[in-house]
C-alpha atoms as a PDB file:
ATOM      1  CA  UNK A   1     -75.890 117.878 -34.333  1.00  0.00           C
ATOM      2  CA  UNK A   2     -75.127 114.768 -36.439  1.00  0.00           C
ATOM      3  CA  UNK A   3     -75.681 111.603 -34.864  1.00  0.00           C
ATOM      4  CA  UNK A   4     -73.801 108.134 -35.889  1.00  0.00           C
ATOM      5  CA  UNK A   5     -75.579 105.056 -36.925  1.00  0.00           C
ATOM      6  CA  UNK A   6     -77.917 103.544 -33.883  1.00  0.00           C
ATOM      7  CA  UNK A   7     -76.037 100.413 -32.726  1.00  0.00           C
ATOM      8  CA  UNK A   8     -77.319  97.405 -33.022  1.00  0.00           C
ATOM      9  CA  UNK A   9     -76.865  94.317 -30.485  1.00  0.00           C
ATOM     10  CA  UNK A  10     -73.549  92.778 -30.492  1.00  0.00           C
ATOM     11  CA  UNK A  11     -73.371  89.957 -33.184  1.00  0.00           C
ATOM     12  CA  UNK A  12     -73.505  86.661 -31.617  1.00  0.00           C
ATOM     13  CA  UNK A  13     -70.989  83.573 -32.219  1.00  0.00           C
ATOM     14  CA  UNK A  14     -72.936  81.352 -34.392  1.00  0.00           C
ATOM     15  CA  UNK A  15     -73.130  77.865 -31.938  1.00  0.00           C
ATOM     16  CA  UNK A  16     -71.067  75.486 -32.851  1.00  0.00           C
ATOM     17  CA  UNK A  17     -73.276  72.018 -33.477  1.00  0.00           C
ATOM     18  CA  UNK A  18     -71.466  69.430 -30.889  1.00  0.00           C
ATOM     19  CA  UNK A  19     -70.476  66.317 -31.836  1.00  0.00           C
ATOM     20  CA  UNK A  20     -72.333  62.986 -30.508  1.00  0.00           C
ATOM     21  CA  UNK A  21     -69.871  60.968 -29.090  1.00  0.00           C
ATOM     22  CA  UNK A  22     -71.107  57.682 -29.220  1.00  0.00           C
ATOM     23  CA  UNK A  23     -70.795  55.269 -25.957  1.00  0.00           C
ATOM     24  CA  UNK A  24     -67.978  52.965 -26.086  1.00  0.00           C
ATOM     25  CA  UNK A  25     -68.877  48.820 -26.163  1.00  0.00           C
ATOM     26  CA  UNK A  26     -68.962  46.971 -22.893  1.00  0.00           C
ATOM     27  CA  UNK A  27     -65.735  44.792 -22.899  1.00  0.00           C
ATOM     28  CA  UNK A  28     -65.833  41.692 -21.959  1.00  0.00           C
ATOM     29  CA  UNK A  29     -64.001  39.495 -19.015  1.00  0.00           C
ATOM     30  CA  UNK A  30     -60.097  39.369 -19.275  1.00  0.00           C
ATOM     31  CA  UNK A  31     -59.155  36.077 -21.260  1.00  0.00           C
ATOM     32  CA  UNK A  32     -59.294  32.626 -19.611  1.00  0.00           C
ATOM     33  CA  UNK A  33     -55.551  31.468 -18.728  1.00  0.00           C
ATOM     34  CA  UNK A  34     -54.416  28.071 -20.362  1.00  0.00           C
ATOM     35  CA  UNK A  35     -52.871  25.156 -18.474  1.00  0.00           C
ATOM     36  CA  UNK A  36     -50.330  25.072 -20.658  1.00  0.00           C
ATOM     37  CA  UNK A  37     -49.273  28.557 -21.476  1.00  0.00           C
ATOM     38  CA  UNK A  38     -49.079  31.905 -19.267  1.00  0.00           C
ATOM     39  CA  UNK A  39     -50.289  34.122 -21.900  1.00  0.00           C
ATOM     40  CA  UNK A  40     -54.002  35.221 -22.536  1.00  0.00           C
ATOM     41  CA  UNK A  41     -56.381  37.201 -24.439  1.00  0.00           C
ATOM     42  CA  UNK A  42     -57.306  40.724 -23.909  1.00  0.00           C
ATOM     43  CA  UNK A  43     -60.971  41.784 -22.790  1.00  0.00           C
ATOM     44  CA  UNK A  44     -62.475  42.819 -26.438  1.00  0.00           C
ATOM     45  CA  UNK A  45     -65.000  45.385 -26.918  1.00  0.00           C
ATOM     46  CA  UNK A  46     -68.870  43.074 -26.788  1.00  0.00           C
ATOM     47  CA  UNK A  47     -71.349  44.954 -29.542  1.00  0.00           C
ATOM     48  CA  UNK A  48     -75.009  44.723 -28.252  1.00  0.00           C
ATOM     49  CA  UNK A  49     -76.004  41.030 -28.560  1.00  0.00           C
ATOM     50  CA  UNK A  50     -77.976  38.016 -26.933  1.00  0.00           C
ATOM     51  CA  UNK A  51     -74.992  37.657 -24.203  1.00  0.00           C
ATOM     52  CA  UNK A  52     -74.260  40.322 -22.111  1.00  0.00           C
ATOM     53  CA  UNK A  53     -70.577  41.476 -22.301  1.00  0.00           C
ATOM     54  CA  UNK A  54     -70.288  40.311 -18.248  1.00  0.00           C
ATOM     55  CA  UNK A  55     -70.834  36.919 -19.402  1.00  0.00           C
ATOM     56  CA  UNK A  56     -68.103  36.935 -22.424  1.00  0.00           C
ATOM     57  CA  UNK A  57     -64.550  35.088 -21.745  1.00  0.00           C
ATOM     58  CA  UNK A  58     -62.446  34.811 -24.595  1.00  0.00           C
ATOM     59  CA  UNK A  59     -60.669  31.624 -24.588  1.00  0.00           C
ATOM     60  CA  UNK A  60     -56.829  30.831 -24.116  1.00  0.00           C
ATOM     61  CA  UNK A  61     -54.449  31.291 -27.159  1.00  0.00           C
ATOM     62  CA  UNK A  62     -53.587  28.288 -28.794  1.00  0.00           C
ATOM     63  CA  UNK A  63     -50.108  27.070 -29.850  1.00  0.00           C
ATOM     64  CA  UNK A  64     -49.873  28.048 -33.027  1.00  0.00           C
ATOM     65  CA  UNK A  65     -52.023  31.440 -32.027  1.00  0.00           C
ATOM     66  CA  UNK A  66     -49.133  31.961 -29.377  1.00  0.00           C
ATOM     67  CA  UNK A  67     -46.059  30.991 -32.625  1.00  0.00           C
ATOM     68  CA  UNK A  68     -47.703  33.500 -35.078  1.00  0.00           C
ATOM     69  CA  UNK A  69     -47.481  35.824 -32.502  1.00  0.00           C
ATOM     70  CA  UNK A  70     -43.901  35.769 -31.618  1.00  0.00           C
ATOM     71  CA  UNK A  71     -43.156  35.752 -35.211  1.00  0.00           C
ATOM     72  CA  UNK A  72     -45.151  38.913 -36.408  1.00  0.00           C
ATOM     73  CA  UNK A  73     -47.686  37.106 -38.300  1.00  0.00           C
ATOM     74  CA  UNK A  74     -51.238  38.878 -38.410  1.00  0.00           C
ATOM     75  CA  UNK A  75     -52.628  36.196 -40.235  1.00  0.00           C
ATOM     76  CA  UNK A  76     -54.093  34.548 -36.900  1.00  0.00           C
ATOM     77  CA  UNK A  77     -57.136  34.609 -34.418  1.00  0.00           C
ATOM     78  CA  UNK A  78     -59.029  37.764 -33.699  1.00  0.00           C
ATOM     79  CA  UNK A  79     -60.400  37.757 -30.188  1.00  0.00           C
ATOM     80  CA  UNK A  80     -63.300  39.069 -31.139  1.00  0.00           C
ATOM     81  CA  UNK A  81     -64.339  35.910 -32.517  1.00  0.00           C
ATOM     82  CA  UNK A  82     -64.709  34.495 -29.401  1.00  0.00           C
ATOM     83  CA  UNK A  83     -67.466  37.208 -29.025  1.00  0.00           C
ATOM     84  CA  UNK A  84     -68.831  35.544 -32.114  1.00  0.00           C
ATOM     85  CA  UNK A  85     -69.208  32.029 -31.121  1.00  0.00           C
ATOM     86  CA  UNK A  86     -70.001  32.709 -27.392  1.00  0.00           C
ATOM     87  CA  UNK A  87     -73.014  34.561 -28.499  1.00  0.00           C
ATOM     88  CA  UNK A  88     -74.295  32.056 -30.644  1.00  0.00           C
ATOM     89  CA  UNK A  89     -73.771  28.502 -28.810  1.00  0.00           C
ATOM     90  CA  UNK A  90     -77.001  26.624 -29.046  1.00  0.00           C
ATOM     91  CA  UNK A  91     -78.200  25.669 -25.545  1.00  0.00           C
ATOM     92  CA  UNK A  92     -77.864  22.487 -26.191  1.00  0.00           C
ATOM     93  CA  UNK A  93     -73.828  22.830 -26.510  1.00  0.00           C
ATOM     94  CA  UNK A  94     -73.917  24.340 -22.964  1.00  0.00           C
ATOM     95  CA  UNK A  95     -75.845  21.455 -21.213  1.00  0.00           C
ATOM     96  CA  UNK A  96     -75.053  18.131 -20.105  1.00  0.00           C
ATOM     97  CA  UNK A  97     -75.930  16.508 -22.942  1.00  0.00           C
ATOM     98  CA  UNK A  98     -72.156  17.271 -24.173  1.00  0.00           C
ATOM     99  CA  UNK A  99     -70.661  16.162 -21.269  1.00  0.00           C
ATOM    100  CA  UNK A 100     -69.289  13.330 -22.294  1.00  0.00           C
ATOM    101  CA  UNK A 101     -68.658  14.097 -25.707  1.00  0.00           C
ATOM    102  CA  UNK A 102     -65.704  16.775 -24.288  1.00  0.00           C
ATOM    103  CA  UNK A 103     -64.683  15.460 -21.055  1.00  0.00           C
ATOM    104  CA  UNK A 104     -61.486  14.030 -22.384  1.00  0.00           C
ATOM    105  CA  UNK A 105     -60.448  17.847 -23.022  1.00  0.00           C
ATOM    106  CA  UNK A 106     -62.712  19.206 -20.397  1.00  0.00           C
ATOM    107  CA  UNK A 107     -63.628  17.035 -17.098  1.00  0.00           C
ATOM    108  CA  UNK A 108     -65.010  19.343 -15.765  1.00  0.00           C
ATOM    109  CA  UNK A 109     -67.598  20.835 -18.067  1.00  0.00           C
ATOM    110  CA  UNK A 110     -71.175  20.005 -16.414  1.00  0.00           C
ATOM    111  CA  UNK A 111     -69.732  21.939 -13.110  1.00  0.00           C
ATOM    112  CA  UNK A 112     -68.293  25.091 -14.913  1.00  0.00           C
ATOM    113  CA  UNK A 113     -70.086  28.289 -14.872  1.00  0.00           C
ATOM    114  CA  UNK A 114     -72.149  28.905 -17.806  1.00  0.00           C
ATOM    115  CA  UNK A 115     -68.961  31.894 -19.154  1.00  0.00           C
ATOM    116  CA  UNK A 116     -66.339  29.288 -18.778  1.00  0.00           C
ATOM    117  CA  UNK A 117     -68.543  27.108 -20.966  1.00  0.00           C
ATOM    118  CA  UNK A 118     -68.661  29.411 -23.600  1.00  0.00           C
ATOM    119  CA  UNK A 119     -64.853  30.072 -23.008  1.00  0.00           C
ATOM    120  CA  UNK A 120     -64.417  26.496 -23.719  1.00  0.00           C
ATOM    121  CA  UNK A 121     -66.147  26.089 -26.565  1.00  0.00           C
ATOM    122  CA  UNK A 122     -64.345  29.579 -27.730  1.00  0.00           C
ATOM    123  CA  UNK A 123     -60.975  27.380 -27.453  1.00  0.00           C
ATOM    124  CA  UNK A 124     -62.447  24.624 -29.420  1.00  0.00           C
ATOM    125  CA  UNK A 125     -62.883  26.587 -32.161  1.00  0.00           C
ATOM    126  CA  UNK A 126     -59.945  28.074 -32.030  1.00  0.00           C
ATOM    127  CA  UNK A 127     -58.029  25.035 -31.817  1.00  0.00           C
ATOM    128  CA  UNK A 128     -59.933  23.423 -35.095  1.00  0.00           C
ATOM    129  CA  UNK A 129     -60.003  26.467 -36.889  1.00  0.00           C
ATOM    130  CA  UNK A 130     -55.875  26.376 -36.411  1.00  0.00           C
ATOM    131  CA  UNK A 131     -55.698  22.609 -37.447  1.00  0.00           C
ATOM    132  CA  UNK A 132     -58.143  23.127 -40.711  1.00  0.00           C
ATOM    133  CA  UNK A 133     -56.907  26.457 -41.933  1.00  0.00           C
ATOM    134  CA  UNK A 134     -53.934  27.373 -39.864  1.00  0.00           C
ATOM    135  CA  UNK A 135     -55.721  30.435 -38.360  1.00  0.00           C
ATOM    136  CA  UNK A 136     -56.359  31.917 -42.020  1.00  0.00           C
ATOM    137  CA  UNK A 137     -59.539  32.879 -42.866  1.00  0.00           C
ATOM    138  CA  UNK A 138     -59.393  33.426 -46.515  1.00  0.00           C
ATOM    139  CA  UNK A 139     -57.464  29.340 -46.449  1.00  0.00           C
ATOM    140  CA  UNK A 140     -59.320  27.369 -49.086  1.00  0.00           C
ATOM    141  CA  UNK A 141     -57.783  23.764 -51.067  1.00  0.00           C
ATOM    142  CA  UNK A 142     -59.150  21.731 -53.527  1.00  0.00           C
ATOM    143  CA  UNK A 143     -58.638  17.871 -52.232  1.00  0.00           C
ATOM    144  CA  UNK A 144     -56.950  14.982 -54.446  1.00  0.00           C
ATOM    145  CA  UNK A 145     -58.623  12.484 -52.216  1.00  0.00           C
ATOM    146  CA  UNK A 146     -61.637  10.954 -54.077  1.00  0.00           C
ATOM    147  CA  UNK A 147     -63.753  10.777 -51.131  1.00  0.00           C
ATOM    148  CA  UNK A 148     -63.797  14.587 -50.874  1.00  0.00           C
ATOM    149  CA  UNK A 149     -62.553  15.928 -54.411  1.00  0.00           C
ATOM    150  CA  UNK A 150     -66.563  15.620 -55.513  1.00  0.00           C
ATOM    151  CA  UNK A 151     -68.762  17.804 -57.551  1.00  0.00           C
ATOM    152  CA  UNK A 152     -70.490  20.882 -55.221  1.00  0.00           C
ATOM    153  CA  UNK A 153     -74.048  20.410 -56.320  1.00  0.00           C
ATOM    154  CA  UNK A 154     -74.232  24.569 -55.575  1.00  0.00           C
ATOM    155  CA  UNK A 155     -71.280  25.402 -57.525  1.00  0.00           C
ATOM    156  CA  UNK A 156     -71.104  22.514 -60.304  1.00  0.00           C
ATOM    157  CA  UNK A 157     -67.193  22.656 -59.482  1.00  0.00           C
ATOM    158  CA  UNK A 158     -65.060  20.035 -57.934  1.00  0.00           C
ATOM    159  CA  UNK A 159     -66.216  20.845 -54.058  1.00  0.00           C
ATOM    160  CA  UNK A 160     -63.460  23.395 -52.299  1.00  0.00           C
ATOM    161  CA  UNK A 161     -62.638  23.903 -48.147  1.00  0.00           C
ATOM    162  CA  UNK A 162     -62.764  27.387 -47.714  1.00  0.00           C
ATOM    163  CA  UNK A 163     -62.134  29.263 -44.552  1.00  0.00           C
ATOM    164  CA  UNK A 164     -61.576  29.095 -40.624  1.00  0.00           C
ATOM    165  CA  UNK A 165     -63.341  25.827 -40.138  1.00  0.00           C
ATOM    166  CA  UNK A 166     -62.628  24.842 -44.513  1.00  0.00           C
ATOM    167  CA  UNK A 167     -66.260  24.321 -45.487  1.00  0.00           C
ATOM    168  CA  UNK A 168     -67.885  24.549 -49.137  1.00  0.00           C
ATOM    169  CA  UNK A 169     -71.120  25.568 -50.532  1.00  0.00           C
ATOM    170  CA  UNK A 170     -73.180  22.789 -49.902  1.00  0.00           C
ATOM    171  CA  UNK A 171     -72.959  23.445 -46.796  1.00  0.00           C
ATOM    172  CA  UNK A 172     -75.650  25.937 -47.252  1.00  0.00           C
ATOM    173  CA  UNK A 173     -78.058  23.920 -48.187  1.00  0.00           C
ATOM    174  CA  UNK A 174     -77.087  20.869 -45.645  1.00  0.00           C
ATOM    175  CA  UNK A 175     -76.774  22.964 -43.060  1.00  0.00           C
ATOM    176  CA  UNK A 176     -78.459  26.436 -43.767  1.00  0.00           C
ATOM    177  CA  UNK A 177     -74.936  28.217 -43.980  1.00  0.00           C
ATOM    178  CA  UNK A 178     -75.012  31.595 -44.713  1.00  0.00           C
ATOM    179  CA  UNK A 179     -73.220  30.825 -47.828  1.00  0.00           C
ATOM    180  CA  UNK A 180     -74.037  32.852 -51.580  1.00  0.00           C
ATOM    181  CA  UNK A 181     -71.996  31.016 -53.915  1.00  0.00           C
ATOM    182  CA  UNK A 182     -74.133  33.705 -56.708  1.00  0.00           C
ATOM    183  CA  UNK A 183     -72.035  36.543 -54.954  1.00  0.00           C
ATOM    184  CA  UNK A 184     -69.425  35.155 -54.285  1.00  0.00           C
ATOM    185  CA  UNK A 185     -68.628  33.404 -57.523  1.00  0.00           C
ATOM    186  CA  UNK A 186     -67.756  36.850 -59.636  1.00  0.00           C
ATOM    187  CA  UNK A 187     -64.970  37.450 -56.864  1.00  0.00           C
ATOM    188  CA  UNK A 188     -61.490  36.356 -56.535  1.00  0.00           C
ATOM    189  CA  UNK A 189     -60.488  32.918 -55.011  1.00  0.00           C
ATOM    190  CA  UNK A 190     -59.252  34.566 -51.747  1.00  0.00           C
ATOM    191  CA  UNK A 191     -61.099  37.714 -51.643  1.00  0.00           C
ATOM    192  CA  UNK A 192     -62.241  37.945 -47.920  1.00  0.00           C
ATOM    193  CA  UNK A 193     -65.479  39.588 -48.864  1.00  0.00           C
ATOM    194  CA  UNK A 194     -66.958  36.628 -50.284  1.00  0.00           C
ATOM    195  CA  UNK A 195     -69.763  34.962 -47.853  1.00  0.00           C
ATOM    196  CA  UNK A 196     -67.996  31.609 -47.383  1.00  0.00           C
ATOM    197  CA  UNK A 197     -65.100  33.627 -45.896  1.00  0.00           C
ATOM    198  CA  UNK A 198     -66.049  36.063 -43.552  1.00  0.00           C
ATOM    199  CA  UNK A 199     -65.088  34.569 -39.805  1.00  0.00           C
ATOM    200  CA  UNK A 200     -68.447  35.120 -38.993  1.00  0.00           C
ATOM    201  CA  UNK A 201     -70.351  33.218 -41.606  1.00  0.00           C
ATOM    202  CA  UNK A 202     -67.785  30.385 -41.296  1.00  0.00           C
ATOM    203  CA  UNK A 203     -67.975  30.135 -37.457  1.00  0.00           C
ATOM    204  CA  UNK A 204     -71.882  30.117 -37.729  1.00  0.00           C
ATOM    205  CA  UNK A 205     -71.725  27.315 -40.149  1.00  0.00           C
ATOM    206  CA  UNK A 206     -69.014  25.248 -37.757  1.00  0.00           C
ATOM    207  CA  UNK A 207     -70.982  25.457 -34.952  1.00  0.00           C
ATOM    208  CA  UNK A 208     -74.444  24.405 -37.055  1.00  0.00           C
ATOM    209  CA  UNK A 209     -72.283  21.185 -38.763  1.00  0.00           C
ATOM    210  CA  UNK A 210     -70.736  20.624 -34.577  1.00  0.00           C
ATOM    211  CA  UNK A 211     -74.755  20.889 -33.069  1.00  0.00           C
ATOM    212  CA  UNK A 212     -76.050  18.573 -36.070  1.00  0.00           C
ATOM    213  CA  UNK A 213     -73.070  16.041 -34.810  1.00  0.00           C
ATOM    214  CA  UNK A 214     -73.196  16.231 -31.178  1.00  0.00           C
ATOM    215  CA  UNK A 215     -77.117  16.524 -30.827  1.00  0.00           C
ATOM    216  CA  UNK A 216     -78.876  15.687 -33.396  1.00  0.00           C
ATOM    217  CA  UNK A 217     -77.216  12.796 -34.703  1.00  0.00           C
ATOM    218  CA  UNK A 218     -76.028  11.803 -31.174  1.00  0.00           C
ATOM    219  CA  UNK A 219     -72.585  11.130 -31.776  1.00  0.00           C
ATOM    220  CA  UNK A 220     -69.296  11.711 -30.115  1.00  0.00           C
ATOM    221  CA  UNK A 221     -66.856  14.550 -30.276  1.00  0.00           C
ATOM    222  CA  UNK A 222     -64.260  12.579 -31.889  1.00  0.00           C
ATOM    223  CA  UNK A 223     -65.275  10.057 -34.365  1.00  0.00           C
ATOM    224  CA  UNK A 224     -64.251   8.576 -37.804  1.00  0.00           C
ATOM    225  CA  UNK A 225     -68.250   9.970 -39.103  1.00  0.00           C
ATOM    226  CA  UNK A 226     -66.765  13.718 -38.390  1.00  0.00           C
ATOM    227  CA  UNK A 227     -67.708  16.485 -41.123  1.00  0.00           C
ATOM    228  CA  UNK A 228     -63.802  17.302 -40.277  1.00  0.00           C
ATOM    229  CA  UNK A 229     -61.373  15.034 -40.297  1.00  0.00           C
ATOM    230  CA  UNK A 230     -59.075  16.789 -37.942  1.00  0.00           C
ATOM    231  CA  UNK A 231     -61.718  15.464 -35.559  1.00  0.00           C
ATOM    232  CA  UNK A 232     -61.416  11.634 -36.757  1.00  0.00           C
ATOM    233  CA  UNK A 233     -59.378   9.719 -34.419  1.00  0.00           C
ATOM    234  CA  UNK A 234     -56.164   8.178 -35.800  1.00  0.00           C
ATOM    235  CA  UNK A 235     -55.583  10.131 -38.522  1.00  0.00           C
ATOM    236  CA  UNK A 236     -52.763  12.499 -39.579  1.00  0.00           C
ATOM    237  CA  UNK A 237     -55.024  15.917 -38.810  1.00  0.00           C
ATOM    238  CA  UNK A 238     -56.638  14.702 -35.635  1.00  0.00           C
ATOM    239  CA  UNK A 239     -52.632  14.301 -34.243  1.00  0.00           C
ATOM    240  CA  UNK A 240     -52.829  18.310 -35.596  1.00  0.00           C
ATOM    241  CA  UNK A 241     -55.972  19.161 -33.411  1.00  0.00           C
ATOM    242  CA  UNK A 242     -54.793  17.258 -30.509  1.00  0.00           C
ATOM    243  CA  UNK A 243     -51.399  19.385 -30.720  1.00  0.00           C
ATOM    244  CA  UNK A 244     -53.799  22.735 -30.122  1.00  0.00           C
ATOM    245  CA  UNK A 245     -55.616  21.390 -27.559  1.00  0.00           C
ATOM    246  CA  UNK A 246     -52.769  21.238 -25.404  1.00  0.00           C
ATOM    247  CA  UNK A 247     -53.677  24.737 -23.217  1.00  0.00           C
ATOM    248  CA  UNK A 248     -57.306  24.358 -22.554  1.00  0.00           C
ATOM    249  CA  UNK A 249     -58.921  26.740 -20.046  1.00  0.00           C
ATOM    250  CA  UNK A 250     -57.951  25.661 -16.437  1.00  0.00           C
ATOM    251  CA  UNK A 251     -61.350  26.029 -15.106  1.00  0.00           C
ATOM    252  CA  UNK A 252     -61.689  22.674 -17.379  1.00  0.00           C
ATOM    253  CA  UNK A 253     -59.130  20.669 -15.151  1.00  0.00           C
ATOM    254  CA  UNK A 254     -56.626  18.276 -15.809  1.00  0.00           C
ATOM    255  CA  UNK A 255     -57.601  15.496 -18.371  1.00  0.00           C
ATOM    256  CA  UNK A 256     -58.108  11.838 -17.359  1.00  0.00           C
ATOM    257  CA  UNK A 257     -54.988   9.833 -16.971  1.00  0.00           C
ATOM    258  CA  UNK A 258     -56.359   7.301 -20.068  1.00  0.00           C
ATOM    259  CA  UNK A 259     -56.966  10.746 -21.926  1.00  0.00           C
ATOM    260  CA  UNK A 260     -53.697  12.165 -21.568  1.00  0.00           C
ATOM    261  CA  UNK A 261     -51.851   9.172 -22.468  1.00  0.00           C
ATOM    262  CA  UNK A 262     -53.787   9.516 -25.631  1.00  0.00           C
ATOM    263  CA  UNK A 263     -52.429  12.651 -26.095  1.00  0.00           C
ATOM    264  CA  UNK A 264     -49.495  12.179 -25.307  1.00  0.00           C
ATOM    265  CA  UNK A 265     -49.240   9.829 -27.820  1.00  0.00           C
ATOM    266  CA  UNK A 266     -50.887  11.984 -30.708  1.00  0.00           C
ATOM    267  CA  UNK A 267     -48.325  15.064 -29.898  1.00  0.00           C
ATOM    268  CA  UNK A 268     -45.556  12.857 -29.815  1.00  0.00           C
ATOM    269  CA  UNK A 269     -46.831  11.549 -33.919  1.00  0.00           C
ATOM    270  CA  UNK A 270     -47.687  14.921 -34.424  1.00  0.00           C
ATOM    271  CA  UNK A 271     -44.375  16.550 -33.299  1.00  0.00           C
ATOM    272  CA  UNK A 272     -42.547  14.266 -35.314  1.00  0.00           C
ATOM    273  CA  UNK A 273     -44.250  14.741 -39.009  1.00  0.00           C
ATOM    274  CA  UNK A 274     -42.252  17.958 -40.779  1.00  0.00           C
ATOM    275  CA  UNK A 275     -43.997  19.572 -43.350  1.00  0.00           C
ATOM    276  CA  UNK A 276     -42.375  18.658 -45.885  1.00  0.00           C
ATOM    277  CA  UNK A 277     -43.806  14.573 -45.059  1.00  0.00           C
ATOM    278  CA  UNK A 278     -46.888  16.053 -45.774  1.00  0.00           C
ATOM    279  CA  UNK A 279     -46.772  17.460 -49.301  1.00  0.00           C
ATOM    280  CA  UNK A 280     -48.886  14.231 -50.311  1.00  0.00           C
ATOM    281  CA  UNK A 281     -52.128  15.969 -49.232  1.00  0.00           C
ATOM    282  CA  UNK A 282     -52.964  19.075 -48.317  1.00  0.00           C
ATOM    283  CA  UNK A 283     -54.499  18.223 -44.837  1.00  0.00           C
ATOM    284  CA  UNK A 284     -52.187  19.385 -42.497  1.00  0.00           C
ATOM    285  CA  UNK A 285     -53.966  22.563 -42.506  1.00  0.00           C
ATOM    286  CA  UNK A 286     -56.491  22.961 -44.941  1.00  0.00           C
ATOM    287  CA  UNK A 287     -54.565  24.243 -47.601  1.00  0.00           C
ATOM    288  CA  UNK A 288     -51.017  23.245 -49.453  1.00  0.00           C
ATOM    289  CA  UNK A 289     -48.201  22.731 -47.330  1.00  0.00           C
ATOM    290  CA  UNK A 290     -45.669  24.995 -48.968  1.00  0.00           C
ATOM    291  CA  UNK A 291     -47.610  27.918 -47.569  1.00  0.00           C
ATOM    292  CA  UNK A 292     -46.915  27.195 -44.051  1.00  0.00           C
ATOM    293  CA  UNK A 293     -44.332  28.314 -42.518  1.00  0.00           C
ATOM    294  CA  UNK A 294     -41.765  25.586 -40.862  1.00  0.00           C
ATOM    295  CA  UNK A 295     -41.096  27.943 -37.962  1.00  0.00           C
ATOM    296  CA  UNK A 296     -44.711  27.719 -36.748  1.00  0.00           C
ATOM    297  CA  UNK A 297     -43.927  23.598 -35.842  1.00  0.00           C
ATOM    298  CA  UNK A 298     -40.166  24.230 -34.789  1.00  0.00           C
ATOM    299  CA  UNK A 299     -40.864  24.165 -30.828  1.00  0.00           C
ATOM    300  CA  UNK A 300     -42.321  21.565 -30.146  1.00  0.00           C
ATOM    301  CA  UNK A 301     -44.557  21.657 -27.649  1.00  0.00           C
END
């Protein structure tokens, strides 16, 4: 009698390796509301960092944050660098030694909690960012005006603003920016890959150059010995700042009557130069004039 073939155990599936899923980011609180403006900024995803994500409030939208928006332009600020600057405030910016340096934008700052401190400074940054560069990261202008159209001792080139907060090269070595003119130099002019122009790197330096003004030099928030001039009182681009600080966290209460009237003032000069007044210098924000776009200054505010 012929027998078949003994039968071996049934093949197995061969197991399938699973995929790790990673976890998702902690997200942060829900945006800060404005006292200007009803909109806010979404909760953003908070990478692993020195602040927990809890603590993490983006700031308000500024004007001109709140224009590109309703027109479709991308060009503007990314949340997530609030997460950038609220995780690297210096305590210093987040004591009372500043105080008085920002209570005509924020009376209230010594009593806020210490996430509605970073929120404000979030805003700040926002709102000087949007005067210096218009929101544009990869923003950079050569000046005219003699005081500032000197050689960069890094680059041996007539010194350029470049960036969010429009900074240059020496600023590495004033300031120990993470700035490598050696990389950078063999890219194109607005190639957002060079050092100078990555959000990060800029925002870094900004708040460095704001610490060194505030605390170590002891001066005021607003005055004529600024590293920016959109922060020098009286002049053409502070009248620009003051226009974006108009919607300010809330938690920051209203400003003081003398400070408002101030403002008041500024927005009214501000709302009342059109770009094309400005052609003369390319201040308005950080770069020529004929970029901008008139519908981003047609409301005003």
């Amino acid at each position: 009698m012929t027998t078949g073939a003994a039968q071996g155990p049934a093949d197995k599936p061969a197991t399938q390796p699973q995929e790790t899923v990673a976890p998702a980011e902690p997200m942060s609180q829900p945006g800060a509301k404005g006292q200007s403006k009803d909109e806010t900024q979404p909760a953003v995803p908070v990478p692993p960092g020195p602040v927990p994500a809890s603590e993490i409030k983006p700031g308000p939208p500024t004007p001109i944050a709140m224009k590109k928006d309703e027109l479709g332009d991308d060009e503007t600020w990314d949340p997530k660098w609030d997460v950038i600057v609220e995780e690297n405030l210096p305590p210093e910016l987040l004591s009372p030694r500043v105080k008085r340096a920002v209570h005509n934008f924020c009376p209230r700052f010594e009593s806020l909690s210490v996430s509605d401190k970073r929120s404000w400074w979030a805003y700040f940054f926002q709102a000087l960012a949007g005067a210096e560069a218009g929101l544009k990261p990869t923003a950079n202008v050569r000046h005219s005006d003699p005081e500032v159209a000197v050689v960069d001792p890094i680059t041996h080139r007539i010194t350029r603003q470049e960036g969010l907060l429009q900074l240059s090269y020496e600023d590495s070595d004033r300031y120990g920016c993470d700035f490598d003119w050696e990389h950078d130099k063999q890219l194109p002019e607005h190639d957002a890959s060079k050092t100078i122009l990555q959000p990060k790197n800029n925002l870094l330096c900004g708040i460095k150059i704001l610490k060194n003004q505030l605390i170590d030099l002891d001066e005021p928030l607003l005055t004529p010995k600024s590293y920016w001039s959109t922060l020098r009182p009286g002049t053409l681009s502070y009248r620009v700042f003051a226009k974006q600080m108009t919607n300010v966290p809330v938690a920051c209460g209203g400003q003081p009557a003398h400070a408002k009237k101030k403002s008041e003032h500024a927005l009214s000069e501000a709302a009342a130069v059109a770009p094309a007044d400005l052609t003369c210098c390319s201040v308005f924000f950080g770069f020529p004039i004929p970029e901008i776009s008139s519908d981003l200054w047609s409301d005003p505010l």
